[in-house]
C-alpha atoms as a PDB file:
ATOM      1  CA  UNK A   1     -58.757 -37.672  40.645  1.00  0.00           C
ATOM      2  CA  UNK A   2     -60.350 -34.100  41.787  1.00  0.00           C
ATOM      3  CA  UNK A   3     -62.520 -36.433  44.152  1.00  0.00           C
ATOM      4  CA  UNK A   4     -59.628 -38.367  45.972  1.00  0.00           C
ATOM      5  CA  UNK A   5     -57.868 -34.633  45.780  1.00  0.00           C
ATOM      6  CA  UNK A   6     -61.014 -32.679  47.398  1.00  0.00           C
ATOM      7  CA  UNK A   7     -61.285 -35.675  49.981  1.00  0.00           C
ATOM      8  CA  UNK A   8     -57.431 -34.831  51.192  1.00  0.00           C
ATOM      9  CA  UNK A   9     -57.929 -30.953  51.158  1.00  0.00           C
ATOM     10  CA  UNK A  10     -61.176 -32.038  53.644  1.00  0.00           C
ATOM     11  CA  UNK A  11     -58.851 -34.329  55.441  1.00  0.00           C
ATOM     12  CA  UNK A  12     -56.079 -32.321  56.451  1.00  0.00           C
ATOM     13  CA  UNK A  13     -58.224 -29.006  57.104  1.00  0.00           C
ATOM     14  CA  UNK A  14     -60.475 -31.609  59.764  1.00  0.00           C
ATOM     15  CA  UNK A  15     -57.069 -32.336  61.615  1.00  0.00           C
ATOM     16  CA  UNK A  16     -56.478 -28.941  62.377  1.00  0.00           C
ATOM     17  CA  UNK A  17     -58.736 -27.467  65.143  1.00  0.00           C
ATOM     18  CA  UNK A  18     -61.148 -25.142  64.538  1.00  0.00           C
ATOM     19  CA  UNK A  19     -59.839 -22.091  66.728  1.00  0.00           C
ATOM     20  CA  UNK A  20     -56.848 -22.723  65.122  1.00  0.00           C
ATOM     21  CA  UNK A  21     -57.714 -22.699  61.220  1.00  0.00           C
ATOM     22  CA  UNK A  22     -59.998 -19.587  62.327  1.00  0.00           C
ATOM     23  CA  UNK A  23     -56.744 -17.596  63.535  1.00  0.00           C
ATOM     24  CA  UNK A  24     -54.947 -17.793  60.693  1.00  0.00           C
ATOM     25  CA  UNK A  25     -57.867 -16.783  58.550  1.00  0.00           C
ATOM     26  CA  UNK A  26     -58.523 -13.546  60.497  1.00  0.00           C
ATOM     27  CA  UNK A  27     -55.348 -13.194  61.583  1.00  0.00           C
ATOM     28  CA  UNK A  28     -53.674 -13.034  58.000  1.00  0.00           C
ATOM     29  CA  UNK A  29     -56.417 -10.555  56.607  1.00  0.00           C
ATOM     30  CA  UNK A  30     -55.294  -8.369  59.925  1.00  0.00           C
ATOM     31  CA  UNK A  31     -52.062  -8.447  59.175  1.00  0.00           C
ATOM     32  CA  UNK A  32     -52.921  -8.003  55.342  1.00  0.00           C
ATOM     33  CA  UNK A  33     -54.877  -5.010  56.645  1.00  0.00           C
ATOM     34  CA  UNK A  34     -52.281  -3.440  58.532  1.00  0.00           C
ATOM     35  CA  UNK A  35     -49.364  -3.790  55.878  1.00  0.00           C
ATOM     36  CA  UNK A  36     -51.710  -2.138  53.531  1.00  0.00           C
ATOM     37  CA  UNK A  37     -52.706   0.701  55.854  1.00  0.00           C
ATOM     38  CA  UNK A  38     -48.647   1.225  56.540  1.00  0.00           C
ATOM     39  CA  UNK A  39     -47.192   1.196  52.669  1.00  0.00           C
ATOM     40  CA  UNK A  40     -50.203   3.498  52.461  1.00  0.00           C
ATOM     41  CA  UNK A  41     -48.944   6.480  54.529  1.00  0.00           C
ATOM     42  CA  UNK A  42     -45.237   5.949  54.050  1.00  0.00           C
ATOM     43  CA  UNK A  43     -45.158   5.215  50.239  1.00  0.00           C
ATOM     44  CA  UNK A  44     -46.806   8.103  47.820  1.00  0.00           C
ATOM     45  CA  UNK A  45     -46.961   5.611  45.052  1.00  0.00           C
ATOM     46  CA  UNK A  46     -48.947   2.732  46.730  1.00  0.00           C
ATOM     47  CA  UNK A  47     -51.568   5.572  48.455  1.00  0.00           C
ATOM     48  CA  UNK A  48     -51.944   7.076  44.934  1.00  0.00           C
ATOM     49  CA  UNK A  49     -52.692   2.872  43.162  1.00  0.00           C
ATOM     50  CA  UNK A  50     -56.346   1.681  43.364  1.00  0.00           C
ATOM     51  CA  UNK A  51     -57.579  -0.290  46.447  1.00  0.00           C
ATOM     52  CA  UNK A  52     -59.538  -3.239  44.464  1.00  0.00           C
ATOM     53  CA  UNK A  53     -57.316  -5.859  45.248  1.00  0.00           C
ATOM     54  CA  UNK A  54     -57.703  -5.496  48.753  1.00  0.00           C
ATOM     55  CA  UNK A  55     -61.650  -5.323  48.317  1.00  0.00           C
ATOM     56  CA  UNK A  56     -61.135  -8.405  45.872  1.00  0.00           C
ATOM     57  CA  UNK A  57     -59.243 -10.429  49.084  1.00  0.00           C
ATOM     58  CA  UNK A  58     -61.994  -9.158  51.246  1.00  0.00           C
ATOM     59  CA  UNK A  59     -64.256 -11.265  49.238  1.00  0.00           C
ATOM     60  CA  UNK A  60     -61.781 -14.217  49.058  1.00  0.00           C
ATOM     61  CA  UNK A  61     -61.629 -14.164  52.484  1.00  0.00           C
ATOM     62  CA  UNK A  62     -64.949 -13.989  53.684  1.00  0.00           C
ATOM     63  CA  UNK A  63     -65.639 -16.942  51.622  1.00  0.00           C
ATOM     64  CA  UNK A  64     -62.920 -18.589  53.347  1.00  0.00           C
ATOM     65  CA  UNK A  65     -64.992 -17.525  56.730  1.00  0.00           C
ATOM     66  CA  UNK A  66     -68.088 -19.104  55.440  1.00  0.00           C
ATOM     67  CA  UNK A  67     -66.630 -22.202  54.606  1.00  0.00           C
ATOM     68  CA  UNK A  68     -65.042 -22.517  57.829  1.00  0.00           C
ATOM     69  CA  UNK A  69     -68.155 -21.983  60.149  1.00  0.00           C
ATOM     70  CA  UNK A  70     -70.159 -24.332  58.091  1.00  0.00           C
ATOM     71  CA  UNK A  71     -67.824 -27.320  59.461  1.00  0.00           C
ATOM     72  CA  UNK A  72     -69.231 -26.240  62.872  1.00  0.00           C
ATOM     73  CA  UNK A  73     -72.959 -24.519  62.280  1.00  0.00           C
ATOM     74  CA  UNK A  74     -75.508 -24.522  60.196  1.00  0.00           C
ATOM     75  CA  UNK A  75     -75.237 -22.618  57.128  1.00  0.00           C
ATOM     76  CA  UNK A  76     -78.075 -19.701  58.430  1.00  0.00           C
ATOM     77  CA  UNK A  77     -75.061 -19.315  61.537  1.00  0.00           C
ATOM     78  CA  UNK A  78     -72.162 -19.859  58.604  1.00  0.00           C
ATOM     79  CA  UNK A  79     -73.969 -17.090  56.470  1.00  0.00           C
ATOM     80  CA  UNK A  80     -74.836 -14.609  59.090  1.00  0.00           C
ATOM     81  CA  UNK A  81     -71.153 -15.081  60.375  1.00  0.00           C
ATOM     82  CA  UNK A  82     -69.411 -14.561  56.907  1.00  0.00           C
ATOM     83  CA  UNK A  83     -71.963 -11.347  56.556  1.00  0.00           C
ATOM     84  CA  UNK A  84     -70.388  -9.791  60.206  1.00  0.00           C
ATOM     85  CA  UNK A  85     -67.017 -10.367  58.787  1.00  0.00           C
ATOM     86  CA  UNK A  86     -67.735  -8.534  55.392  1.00  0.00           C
ATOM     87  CA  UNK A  87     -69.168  -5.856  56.979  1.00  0.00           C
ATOM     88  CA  UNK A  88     -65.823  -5.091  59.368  1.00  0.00           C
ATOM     89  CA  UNK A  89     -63.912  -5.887  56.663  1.00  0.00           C
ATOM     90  CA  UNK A  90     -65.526  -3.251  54.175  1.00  0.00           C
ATOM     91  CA  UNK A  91     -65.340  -0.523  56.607  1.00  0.00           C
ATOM     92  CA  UNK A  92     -61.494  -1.466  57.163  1.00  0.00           C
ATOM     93  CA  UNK A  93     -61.398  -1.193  52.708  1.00  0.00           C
ATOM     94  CA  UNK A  94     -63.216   2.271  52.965  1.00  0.00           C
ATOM     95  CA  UNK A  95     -60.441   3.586  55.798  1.00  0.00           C
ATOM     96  CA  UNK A  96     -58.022   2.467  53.889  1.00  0.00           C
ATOM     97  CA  UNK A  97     -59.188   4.375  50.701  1.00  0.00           C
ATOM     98  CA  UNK A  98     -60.043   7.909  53.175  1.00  0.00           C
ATOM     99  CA  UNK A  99     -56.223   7.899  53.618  1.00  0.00           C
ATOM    100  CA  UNK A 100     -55.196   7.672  50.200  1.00  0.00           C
ATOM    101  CA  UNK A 101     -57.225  10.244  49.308  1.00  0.00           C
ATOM    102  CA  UNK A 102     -54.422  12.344  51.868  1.00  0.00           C
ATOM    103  CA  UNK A 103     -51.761  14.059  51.159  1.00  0.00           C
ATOM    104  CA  UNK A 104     -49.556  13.959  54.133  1.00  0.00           C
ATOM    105  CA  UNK A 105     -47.361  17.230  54.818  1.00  0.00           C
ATOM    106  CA  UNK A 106     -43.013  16.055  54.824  1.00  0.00           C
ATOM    107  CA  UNK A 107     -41.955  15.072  58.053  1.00  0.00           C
ATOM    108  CA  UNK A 108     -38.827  17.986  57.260  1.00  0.00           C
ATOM    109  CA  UNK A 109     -39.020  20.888  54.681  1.00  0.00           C
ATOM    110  CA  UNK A 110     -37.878  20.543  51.582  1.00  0.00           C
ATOM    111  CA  UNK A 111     -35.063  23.794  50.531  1.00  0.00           C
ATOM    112  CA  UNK A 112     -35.784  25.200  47.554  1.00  0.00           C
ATOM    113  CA  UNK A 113     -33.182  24.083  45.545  1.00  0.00           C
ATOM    114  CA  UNK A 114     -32.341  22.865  42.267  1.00  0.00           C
ATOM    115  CA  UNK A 115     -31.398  19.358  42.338  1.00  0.00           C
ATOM    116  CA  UNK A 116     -29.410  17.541  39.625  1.00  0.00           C
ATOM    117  CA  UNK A 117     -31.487  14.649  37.512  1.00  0.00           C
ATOM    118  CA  UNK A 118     -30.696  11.173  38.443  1.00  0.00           C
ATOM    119  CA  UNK A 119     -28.372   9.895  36.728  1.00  0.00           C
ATOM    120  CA  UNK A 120     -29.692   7.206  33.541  1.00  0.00           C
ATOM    121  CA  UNK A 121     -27.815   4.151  31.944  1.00  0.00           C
ATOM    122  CA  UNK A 122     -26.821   5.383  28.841  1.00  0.00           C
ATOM    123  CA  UNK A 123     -25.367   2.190  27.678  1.00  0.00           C
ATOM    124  CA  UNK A 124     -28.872   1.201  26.810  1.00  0.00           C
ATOM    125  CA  UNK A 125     -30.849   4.242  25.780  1.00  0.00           C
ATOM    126  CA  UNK A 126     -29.904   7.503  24.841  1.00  0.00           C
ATOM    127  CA  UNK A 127     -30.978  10.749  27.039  1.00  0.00           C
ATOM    128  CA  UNK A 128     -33.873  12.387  26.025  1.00  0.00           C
ATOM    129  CA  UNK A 129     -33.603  16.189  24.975  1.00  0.00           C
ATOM    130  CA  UNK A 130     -34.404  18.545  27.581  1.00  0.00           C
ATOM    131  CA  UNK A 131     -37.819  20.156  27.774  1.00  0.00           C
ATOM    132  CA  UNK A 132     -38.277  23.373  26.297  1.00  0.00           C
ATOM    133  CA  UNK A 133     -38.323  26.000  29.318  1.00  0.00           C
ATOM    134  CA  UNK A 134     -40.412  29.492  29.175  1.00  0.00           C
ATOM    135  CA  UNK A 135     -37.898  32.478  28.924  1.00  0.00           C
ATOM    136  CA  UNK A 136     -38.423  35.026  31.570  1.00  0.00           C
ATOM    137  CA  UNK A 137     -41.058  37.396  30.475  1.00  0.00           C
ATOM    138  CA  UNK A 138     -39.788  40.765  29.113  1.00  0.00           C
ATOM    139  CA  UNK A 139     -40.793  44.093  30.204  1.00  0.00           C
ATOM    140  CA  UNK A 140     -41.010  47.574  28.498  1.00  0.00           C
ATOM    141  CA  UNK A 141     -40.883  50.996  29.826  1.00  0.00           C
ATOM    142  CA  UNK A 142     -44.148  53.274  29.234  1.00  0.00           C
ATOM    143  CA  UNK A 143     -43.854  57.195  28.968  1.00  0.00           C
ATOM    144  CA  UNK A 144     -44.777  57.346  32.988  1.00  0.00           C
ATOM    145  CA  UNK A 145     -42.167  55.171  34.309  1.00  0.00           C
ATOM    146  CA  UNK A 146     -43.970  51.767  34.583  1.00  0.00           C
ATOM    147  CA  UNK A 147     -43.572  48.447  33.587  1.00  0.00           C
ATOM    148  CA  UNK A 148     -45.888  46.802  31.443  1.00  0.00           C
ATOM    149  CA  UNK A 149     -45.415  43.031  30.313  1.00  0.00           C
ATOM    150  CA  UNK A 150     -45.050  42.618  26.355  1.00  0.00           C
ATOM    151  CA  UNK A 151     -47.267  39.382  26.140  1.00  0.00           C
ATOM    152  CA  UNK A 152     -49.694  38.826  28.423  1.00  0.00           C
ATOM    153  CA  UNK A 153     -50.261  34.818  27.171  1.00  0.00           C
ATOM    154  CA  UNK A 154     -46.824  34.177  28.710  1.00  0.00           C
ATOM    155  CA  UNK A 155     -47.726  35.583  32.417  1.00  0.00           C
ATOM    156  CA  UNK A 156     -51.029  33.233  31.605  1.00  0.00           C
ATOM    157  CA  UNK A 157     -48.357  30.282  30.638  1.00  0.00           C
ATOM    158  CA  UNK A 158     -46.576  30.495  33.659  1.00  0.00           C
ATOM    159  CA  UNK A 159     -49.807  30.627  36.180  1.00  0.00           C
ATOM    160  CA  UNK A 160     -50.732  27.630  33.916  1.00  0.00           C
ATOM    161  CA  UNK A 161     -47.247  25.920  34.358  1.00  0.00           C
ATOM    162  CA  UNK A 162     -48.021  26.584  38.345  1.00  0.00           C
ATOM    163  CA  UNK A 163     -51.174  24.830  38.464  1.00  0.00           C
ATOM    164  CA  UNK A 164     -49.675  22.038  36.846  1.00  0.00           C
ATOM    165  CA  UNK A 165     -46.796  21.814  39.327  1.00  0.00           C
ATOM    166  CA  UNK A 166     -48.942  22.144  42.249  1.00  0.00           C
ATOM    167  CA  UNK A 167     -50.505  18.760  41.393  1.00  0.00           C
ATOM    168  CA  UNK A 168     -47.710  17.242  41.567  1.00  0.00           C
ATOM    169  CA  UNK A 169     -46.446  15.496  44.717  1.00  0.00           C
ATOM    170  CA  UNK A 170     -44.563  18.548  46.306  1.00  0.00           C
ATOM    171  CA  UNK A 171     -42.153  19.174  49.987  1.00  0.00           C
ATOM    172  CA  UNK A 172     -43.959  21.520  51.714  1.00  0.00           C
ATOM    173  CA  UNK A 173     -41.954  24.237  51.061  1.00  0.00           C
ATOM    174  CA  UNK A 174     -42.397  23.896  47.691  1.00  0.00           C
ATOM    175  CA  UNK A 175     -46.105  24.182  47.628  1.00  0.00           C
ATOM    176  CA  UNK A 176     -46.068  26.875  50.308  1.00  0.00           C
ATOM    177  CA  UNK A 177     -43.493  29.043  47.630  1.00  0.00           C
ATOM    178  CA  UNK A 178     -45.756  27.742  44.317  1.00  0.00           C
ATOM    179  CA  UNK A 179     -48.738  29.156  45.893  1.00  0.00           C
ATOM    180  CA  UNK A 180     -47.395  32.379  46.975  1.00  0.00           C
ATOM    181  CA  UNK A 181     -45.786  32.622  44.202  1.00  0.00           C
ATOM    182  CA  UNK A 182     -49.000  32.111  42.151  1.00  0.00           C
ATOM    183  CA  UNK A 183     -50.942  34.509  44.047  1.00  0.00           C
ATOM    184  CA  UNK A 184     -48.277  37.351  42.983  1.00  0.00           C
ATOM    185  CA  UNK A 185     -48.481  36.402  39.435  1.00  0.00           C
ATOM    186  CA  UNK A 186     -51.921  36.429  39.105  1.00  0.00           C
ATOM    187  CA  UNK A 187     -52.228  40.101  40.768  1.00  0.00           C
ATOM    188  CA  UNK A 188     -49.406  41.300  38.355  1.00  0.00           C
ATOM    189  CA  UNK A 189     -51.801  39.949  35.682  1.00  0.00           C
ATOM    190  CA  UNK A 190     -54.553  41.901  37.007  1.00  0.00           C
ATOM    191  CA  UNK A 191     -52.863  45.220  37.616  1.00  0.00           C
ATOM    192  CA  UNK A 192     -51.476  45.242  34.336  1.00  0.00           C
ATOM    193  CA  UNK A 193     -48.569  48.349  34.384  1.00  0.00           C
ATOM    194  CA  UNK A 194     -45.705  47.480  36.686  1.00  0.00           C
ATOM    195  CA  UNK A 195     -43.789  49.580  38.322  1.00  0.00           C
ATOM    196  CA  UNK A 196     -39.972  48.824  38.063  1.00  0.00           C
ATOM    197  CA  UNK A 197     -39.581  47.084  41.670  1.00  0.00           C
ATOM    198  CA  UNK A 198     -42.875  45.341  40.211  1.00  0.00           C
ATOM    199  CA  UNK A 199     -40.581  44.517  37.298  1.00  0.00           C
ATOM    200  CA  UNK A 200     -37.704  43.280  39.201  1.00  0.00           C
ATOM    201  CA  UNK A 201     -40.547  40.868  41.109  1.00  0.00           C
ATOM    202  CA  UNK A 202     -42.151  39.280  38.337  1.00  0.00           C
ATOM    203  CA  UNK A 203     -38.528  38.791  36.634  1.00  0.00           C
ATOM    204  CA  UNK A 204     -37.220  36.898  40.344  1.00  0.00           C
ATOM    205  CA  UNK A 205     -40.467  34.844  40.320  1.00  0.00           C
ATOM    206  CA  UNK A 206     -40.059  33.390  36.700  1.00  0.00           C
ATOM    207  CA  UNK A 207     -36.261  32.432  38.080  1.00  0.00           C
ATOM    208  CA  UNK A 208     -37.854  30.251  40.900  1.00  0.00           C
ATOM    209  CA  UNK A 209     -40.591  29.136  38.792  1.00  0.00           C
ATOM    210  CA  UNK A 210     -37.411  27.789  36.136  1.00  0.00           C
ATOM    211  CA  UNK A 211     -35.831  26.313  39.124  1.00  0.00           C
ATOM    212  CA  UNK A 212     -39.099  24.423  40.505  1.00  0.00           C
ATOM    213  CA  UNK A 213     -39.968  23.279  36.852  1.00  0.00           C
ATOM    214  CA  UNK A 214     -36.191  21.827  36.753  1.00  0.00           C
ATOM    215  CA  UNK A 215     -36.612  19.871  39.693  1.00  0.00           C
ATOM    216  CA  UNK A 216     -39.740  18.254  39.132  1.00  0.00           C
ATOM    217  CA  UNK A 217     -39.226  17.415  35.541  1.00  0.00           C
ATOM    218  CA  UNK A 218     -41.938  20.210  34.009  1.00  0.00           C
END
């Protein structure tokens, strides 16, 4: 049975012509290589996924190429053929894991704005409770007219909650504001006593920190 079956594969592979078989062999693993490389810059969630399966079809392939030029040569000219492939076809694997490792800026900025939660099917599951926010850090007057924070862990919190937001996938805007907004918060922490337009600042960047935690789910 897996004789008469290998003998038909061999047959109908010999009636096609050799240029021709060899197109569609490098010409699907070029367009393979291109879809990849697209989905790859336009689609954060495929550049962020592992790149073995296209290393795994680069091996598929070359034994395809192997096979194919040892119809035709002999198997030092099918080997050293199938090794010239692997090689262009590696460094097309390792270009297309340098761009993952990119994080393109948005084609248009992003406002900073607080943007309602898609909508869930309730019908099937029931909506999780919302995440416990931080409360806006409160602030005490001292004898000379300064501010000085009450708890220092919750200025620490919220640089803490800005780290974590600025690995997330953000607009451009949004990582411009996180970082300048991080900056300010850790100099507050630093200088300790506030004065009360220093006050009014640190209460204005916990609001935007809220709103930024609110619309990426923090």
């Amino acid at each position: 049975m897996f004789k008469n079956f290998s003998q038909t594969v061999a047959a109908v592979a010999a009636a096609v012509p050799f240029n021709t078989l060899l197109w569609i062999i490098w010409g699907t693993f070029i367009a393979v290589f291109v879809l990849s490389v697209t989905l790859t810059l336009c689609i954060p969630t495929v550049r962020a996924a592992s790149k073995r399966p296209f290393l795994c079809l680069l091996y598929a392939y070359t034994a395809l190429t192997f096979a194919l030029f040892l119809t035709v040569n002999a198997i030092e000219d099918a080997a050293f053929t199938a090794c010239v492939f692997w090689i262009a076809g590696y460094l097309c694997y390792g270009f297309l894991c340098a761009i993952s490792n990119k994080k393109p800026a948005s084609a248009y900025p992003v406002p900073v704005a607080v943007c309602s939660a898609p909508a869930q099917n309730t019908a099937f599951r029931p909506l999780p409770p919302p995440a416990p926010r931080p409360q806006s850090k409160p602030v005490e007057r001292t004898p000379s007219g300064t501010y000085m924070p009450k708890n220092n862990v919750r200025l620490e919190h919220a640089i803490a909650v800005t780290n974590k937001l600025l690995e997330k996938n953000l607009g451009k805007t949004d990582r411009q504001e996180l970082e300048k907004l991080k900056n300010t918060l850790e100099v507050l922490k630093i200088k300790g006593s506030l004065t009360p337009a220093e006050g009014e600042i640190l209460n204005e960047n916990f609001n935007t920190l809220l709103k930024l935690m609110a619309k990426y789910n923090i």
